[in-house]
PDB file of N, CA and C in Angstrom:
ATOM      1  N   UNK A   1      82.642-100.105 -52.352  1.00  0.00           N
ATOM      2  CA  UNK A   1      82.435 -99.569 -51.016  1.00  0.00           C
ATOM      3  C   UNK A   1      82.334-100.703 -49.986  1.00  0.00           C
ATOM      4  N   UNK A   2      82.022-101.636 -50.351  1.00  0.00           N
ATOM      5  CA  UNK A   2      81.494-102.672 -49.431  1.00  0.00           C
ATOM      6  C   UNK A   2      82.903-103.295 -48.850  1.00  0.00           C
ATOM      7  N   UNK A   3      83.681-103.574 -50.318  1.00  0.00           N
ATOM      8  CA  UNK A   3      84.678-104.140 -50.352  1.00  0.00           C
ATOM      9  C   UNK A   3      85.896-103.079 -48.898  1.00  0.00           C
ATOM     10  N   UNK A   4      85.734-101.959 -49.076  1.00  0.00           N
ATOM     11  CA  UNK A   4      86.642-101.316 -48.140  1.00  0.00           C
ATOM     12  C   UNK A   4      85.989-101.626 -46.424  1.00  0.00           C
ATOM     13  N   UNK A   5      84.338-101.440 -46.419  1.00  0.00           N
ATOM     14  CA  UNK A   5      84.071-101.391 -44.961  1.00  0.00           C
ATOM     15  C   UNK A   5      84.046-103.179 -44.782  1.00  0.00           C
ATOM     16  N   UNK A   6      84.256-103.964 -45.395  1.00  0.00           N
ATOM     17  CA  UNK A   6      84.546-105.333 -45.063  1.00  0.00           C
ATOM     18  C   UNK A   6      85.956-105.496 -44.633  1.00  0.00           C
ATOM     19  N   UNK A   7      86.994-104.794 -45.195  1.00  0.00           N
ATOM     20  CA  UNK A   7      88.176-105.017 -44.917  1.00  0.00           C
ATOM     21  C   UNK A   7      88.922-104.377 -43.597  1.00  0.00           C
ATOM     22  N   UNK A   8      87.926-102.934 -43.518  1.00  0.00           N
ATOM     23  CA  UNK A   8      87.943-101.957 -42.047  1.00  0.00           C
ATOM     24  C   UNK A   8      87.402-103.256 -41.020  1.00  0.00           C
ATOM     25  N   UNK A   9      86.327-103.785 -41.232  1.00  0.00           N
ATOM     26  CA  UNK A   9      86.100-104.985 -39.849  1.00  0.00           C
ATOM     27  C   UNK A   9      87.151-106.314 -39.805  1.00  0.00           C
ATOM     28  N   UNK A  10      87.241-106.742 -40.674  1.00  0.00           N
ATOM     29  CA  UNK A  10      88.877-107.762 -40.649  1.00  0.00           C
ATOM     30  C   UNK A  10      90.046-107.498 -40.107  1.00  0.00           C
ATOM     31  N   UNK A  11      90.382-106.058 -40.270  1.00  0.00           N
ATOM     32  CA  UNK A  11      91.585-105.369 -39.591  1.00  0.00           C
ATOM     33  C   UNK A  11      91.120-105.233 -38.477  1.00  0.00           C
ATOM     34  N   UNK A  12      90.134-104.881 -37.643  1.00  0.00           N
ATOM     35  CA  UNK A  12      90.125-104.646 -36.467  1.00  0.00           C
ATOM     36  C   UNK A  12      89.936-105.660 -35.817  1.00  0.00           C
ATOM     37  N   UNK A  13      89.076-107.001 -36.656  1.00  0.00           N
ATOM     38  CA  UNK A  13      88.491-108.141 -35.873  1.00  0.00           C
ATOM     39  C   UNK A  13      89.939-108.730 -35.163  1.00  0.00           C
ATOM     40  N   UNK A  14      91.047-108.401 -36.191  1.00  0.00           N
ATOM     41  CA  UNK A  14      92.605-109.302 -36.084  1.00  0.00           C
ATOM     42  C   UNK A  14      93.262-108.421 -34.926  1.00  0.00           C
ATOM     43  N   UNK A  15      93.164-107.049 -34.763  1.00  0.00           N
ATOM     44  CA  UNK A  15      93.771-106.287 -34.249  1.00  0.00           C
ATOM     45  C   UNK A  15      92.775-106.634 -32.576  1.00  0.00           C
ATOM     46  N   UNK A  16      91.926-106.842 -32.685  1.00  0.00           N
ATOM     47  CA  UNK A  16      91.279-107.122 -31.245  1.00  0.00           C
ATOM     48  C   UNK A  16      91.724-108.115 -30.847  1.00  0.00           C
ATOM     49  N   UNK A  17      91.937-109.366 -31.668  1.00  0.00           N
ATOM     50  CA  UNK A  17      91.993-110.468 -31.145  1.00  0.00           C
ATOM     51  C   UNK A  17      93.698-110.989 -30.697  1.00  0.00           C
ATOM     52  N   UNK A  18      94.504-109.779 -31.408  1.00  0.00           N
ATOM     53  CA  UNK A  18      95.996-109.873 -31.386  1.00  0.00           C
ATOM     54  C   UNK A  18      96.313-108.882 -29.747  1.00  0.00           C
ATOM     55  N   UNK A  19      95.069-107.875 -29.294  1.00  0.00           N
ATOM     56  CA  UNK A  19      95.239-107.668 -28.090  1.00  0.00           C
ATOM     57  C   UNK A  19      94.792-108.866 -27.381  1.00  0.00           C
ATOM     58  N   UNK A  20      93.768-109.199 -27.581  1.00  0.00           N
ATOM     59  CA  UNK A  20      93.343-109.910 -26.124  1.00  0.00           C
ATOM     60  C   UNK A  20      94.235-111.422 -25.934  1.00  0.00           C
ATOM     61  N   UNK A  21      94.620-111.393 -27.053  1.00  0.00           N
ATOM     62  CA  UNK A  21      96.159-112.676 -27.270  1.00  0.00           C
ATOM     63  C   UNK A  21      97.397-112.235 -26.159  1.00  0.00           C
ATOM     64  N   UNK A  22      97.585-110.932 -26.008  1.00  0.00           N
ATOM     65  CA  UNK A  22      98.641-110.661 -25.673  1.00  0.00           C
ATOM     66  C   UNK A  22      98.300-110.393 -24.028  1.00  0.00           C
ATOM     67  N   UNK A  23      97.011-110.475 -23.748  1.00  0.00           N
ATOM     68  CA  UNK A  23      96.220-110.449 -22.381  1.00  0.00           C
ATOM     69  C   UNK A  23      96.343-111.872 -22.102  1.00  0.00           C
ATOM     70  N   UNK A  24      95.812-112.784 -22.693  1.00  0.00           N
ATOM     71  CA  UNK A  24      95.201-114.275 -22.552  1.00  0.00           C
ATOM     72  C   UNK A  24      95.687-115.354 -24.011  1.00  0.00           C
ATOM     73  N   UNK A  25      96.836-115.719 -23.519  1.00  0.00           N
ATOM     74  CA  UNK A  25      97.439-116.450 -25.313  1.00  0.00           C
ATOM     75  C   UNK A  25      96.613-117.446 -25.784  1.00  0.00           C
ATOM     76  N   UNK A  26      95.593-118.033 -24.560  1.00  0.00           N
ATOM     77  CA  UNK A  26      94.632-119.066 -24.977  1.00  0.00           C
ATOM     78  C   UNK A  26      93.434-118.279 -25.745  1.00  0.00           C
ATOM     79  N   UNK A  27      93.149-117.062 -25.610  1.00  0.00           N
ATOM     80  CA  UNK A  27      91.734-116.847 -26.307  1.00  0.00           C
ATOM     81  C   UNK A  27      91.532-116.604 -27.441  1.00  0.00           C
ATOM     82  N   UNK A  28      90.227-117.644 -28.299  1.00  0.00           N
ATOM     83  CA  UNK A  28      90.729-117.592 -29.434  1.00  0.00           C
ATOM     84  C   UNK A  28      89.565-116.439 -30.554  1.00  0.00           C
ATOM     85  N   UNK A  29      89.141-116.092 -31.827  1.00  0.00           N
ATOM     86  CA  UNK A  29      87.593-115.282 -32.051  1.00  0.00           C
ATOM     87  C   UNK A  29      86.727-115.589 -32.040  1.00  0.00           C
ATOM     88  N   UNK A  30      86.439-117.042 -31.028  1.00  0.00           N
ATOM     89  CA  UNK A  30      84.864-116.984 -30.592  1.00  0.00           C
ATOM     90  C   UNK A  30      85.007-116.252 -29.649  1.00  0.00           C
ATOM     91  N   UNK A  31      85.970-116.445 -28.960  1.00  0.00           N
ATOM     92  CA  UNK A  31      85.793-115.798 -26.810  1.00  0.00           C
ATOM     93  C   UNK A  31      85.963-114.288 -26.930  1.00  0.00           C
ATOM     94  N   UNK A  32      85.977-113.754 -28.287  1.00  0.00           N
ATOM     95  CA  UNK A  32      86.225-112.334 -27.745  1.00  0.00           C
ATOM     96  C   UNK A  32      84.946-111.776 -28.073  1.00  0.00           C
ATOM     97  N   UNK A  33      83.897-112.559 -28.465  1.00  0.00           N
ATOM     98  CA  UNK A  33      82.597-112.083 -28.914  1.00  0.00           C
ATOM     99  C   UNK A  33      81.597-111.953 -27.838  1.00  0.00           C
ATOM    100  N   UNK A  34      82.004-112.699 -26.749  1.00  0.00           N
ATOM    101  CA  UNK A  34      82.369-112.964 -25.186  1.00  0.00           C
ATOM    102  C   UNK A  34      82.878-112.604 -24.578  1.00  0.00           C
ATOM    103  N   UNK A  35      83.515-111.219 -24.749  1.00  0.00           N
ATOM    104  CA  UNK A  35      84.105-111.116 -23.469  1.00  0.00           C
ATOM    105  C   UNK A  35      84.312-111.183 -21.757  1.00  0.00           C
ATOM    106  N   UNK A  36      83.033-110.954 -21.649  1.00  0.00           N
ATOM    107  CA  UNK A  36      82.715-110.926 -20.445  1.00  0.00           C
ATOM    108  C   UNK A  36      82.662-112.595 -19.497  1.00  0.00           C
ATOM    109  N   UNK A  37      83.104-113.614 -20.547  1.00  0.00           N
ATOM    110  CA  UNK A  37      83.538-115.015 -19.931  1.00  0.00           C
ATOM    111  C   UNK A  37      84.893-114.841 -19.631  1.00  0.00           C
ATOM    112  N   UNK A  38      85.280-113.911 -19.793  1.00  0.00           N
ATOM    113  CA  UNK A  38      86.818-113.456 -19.558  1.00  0.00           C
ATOM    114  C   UNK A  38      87.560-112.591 -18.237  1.00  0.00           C
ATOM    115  N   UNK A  39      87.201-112.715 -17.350  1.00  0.00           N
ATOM    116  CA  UNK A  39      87.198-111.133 -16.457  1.00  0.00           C
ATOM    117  C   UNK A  39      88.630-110.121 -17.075  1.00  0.00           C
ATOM    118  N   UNK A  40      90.159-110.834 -17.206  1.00  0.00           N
ATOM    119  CA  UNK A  40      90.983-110.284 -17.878  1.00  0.00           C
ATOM    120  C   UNK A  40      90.590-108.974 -19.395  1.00  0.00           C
ATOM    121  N   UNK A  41      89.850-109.732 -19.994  1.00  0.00           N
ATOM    122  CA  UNK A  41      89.179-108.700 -20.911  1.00  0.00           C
ATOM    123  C   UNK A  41      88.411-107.703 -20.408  1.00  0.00           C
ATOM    124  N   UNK A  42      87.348-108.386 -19.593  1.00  0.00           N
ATOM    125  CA  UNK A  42      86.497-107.758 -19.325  1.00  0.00           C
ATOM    126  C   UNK A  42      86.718-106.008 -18.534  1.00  0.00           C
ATOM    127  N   UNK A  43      88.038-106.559 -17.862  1.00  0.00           N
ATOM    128  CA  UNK A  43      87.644-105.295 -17.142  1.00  0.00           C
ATOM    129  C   UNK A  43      89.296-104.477 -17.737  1.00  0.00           C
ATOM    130  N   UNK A  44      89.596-104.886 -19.142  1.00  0.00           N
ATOM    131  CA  UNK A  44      90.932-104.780 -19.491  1.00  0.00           C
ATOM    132  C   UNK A  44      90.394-103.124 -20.575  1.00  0.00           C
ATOM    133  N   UNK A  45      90.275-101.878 -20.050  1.00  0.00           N
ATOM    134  CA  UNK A  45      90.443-101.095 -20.624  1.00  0.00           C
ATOM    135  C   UNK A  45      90.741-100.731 -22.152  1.00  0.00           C
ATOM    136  N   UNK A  46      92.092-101.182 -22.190  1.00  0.00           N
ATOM    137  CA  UNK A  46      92.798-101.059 -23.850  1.00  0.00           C
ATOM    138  C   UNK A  46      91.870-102.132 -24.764  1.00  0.00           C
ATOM    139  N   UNK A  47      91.515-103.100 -24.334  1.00  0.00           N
ATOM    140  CA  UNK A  47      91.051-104.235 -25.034  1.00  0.00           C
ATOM    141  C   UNK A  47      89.628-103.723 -25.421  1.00  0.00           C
ATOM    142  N   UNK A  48      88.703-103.082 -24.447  1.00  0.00           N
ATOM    143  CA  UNK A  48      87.418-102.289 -24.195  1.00  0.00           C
ATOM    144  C   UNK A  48      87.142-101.274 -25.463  1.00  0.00           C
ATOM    145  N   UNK A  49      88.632-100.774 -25.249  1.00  0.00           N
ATOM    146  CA  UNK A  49      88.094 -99.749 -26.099  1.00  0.00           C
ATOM    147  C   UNK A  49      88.387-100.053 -27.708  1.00  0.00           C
ATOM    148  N   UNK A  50      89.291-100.946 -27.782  1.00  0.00           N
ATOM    149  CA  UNK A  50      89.172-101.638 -29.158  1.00  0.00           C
ATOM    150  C   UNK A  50      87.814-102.410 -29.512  1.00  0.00           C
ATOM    151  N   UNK A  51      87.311-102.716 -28.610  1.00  0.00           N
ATOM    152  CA  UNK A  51      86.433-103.299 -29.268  1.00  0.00           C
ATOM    153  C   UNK A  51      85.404-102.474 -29.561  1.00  0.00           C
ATOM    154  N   UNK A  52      85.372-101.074 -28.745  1.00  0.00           N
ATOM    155  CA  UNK A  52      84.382-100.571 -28.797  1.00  0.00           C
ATOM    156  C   UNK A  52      84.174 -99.355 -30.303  1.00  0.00           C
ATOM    157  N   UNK A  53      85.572 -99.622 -30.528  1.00  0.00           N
ATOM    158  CA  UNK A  53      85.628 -98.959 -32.091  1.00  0.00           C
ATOM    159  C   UNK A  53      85.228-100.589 -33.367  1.00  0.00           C
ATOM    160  N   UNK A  54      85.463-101.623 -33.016  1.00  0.00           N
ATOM    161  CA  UNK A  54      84.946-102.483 -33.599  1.00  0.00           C
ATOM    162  C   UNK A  54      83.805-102.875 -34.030  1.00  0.00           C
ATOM    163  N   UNK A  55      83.008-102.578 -33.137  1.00  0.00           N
ATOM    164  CA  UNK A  55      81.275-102.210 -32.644  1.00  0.00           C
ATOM    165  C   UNK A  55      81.038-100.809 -33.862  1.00  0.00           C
ATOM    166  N   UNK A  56      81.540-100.046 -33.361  1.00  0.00           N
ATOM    167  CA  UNK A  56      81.528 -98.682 -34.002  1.00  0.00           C
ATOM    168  C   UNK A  56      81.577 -98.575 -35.818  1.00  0.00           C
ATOM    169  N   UNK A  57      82.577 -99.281 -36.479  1.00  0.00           N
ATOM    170  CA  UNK A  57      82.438-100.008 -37.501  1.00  0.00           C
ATOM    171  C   UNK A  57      81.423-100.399 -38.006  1.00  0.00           C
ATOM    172  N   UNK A  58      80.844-101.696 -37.344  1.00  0.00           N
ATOM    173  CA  UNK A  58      80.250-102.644 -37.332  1.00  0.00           C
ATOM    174  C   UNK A  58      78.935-102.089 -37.714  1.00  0.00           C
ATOM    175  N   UNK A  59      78.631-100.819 -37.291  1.00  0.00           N
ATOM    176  CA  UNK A  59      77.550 -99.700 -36.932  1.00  0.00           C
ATOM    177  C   UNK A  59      77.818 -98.706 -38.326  1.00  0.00           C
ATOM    178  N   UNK A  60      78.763 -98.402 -38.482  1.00  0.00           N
ATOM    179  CA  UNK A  60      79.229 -97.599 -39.495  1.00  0.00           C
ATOM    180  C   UNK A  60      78.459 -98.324 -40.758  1.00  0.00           C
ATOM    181  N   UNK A  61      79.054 -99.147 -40.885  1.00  0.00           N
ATOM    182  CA  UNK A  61      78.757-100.173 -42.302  1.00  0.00           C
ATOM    183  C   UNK A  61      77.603-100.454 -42.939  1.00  0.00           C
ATOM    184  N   UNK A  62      76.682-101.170 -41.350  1.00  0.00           N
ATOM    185  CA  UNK A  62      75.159-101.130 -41.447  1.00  0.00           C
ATOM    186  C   UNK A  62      74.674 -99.755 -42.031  1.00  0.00           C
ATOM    187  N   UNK A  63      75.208 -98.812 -41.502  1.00  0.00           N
ATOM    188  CA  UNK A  63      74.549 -97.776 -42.312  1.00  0.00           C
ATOM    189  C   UNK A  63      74.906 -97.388 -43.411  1.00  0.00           C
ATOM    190  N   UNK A  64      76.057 -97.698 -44.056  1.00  0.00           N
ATOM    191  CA  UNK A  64      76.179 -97.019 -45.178  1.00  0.00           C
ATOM    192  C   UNK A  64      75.875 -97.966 -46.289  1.00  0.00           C
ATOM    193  N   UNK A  65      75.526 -99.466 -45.861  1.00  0.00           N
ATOM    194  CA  UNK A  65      75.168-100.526 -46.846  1.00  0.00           C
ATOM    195  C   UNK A  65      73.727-100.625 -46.908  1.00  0.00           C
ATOM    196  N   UNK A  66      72.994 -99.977 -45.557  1.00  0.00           N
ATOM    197  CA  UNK A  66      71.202 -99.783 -45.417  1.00  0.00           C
ATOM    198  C   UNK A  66      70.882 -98.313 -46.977  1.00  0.00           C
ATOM    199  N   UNK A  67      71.840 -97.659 -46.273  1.00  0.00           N
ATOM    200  CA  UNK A  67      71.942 -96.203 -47.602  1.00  0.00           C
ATOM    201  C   UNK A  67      72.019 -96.433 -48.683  1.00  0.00           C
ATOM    202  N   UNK A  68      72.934 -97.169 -49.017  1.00  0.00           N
ATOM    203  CA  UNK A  68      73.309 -97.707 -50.768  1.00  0.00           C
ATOM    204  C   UNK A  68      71.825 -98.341 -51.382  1.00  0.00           C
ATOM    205  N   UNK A  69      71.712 -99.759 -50.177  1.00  0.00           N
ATOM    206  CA  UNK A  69      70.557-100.426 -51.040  1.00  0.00           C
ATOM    207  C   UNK A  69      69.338 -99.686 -51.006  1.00  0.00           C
ATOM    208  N   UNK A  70      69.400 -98.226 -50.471  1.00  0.00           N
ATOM    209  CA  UNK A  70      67.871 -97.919 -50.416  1.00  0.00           C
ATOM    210  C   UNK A  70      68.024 -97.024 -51.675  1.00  0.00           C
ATOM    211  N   UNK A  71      69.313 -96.368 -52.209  1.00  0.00           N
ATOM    212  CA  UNK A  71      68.759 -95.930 -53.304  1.00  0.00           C
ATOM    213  C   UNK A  71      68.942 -96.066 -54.691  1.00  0.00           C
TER     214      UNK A  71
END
């Protein structure tokens, strides 16, 4: 299980960072952890909402890896 929601955040971490590439060819996956040093990102919709399923994940996982080890 772990092994799949680790691989769900890798795909998206690449898929975020292959948008905001195509926004800004200089930014690299520290600056997108940052966005907001970015205004291009920042106020870049499509990029927003990728990340905001990235987050979402990120959230997903915690819980289902808090669930596992509790029982």
């Amino acid at each position: 299980m772990q092994k799949i929601l680790d691989e769900l955040v890798e795909y998206q971490e690449k898929r975020l960072l292959k948008i905001a590439n195509q926004i800004n060819p200089r930014i690299t996956s520290d600056d997108i952890l940052q966005p907001n040093d970015f205004p291009e990102l920042e106020n870049n919709p499509y990029f927003r909402y990728e990340e905001g399923v990235l987050k979402g994940i990120h959230a997903a996982r915690m819980a289902i890896l808090s669930e596992l080890s509790s029982t």
